[in-house]
Protein backbone atom coordinates (compact mmCIF):
# COMPACT_ATOMS: atom_id res chain seq x y z
CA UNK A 1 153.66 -71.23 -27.27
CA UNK A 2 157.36 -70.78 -26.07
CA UNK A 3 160.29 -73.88 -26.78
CA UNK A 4 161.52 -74.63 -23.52
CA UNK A 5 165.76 -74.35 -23.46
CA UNK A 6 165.34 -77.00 -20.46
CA UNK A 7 166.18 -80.55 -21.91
CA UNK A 8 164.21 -83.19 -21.19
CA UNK A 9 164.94 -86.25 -18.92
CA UNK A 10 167.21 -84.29 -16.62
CA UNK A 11 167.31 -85.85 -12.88
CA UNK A 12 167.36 -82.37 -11.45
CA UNK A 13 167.81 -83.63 -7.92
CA UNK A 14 170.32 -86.43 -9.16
CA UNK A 15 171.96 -83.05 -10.44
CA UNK A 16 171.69 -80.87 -7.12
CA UNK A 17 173.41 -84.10 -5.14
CA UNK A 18 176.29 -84.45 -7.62
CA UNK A 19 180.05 -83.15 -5.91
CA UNK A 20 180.97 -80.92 -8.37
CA UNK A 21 177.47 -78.94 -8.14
CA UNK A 22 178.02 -78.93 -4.39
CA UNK A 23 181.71 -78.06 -4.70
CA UNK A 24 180.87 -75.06 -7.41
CA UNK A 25 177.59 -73.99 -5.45
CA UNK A 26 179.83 -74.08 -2.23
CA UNK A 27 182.43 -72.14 -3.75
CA UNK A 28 180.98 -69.70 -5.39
CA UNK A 29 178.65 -68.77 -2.13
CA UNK A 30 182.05 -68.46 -0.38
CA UNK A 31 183.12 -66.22 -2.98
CA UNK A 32 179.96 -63.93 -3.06
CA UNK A 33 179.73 -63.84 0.61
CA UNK A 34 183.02 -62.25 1.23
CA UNK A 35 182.15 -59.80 -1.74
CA UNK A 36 179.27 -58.52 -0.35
CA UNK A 37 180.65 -58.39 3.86
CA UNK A 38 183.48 -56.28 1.71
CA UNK A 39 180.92 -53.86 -0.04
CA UNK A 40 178.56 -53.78 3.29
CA UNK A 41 181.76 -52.76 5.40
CA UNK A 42 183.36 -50.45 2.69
CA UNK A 43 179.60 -48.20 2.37
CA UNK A 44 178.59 -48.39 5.92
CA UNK A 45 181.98 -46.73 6.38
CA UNK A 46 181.34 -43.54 4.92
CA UNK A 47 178.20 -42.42 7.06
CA UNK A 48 179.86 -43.52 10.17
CA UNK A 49 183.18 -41.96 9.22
CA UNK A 50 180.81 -38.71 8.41
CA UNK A 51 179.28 -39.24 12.08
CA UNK A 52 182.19 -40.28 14.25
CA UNK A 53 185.63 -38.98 12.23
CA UNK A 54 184.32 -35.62 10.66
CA UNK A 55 188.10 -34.16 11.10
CA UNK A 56 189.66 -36.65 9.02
CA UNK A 57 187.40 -36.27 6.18
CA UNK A 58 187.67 -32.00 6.37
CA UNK A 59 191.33 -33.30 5.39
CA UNK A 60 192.34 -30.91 1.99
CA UNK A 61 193.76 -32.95 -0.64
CA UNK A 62 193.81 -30.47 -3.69
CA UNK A 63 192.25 -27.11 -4.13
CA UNK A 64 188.45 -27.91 -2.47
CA UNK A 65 188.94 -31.56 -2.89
CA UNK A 66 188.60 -33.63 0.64
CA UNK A 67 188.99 -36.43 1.87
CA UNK A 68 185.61 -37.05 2.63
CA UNK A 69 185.00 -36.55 -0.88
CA UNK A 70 187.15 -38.63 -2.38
CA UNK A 71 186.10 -41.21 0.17
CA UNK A 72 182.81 -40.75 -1.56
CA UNK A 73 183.96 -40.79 -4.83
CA UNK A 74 185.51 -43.91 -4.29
CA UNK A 75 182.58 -45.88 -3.28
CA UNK A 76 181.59 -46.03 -7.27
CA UNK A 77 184.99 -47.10 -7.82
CA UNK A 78 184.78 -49.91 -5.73
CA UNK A 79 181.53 -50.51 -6.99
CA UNK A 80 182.98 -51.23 -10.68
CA UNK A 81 186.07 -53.06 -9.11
CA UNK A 82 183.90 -55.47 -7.59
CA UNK A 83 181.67 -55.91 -10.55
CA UNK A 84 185.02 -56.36 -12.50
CA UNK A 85 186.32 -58.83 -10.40
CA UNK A 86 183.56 -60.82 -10.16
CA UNK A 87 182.37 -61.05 -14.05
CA UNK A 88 186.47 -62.15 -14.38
CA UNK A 89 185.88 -64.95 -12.20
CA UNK A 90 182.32 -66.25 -13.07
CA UNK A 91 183.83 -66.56 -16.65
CA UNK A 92 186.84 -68.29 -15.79
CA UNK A 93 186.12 -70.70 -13.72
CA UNK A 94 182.39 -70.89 -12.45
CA UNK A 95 180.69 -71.01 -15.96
CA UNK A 96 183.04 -73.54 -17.11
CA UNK A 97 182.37 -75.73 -14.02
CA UNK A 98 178.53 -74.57 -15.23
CA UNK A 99 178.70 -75.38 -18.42
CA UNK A 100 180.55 -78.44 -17.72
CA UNK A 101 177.55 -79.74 -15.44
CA UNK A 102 175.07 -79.21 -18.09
CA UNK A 103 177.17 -81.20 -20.74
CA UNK A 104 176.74 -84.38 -18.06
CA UNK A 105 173.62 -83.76 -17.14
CA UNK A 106 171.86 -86.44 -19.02
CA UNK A 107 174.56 -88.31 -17.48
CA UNK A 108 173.94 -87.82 -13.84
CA UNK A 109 171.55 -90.53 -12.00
CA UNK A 110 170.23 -90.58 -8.74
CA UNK A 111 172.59 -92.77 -6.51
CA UNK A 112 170.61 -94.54 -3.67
């Protein structure tokens, strides 16, 4: 039988009701939801910019190189960037504000 990681006697709701979970939870939804509209808008531009603005994308760049291309290209690019950005700010400040939660967790009682 697997050991549990979970310690017991944790008031997971008292938890889920303190501020700082709400403030960190809040946050970091805020965070992630402006990531992804980013990433949605940034790929859904390439097939409409292949349906709608084929003569900027025929646009030579170097040699056979395009714009559309490069446009295409890029999309991995700002893949990685946005994978980047977000592993440099989960370990700055959301796991400490994690981690810190944990630590008080045997604190934290239900107010009523």
């Amino acid at each position: 039988m697997q050991k549990s990681n979970i310690p017991l006697g944790i008031h997971w709701e008292a938890v889920e009701a303190d501020p700082r979970f709400q403030a960190l939870h809040r946050e970091k939804n805020k965070f992630l939801w402006r990531m992804m509209l980013f990433t949605l808008i940034f790929y859904f531009l390439l097939p409409i910019s292949t349906a709608y603005f084929q003569d900027i994308l025929k646009v030579k760049t170097w040699g056979v190189i395009n714009v559309g291309l490069l446009f295409a290209l890029s999309q991995f690019i700002v893949a990685w960037a946005i994978a980047v950005i977000y592993a440099k700010r989960a370990n700055a400040e959301f796991d400490a504000r994690s981690k810190a939660l944990v630590k008080d967790a045997h604190n934290i009682r239900t107010v009523i």
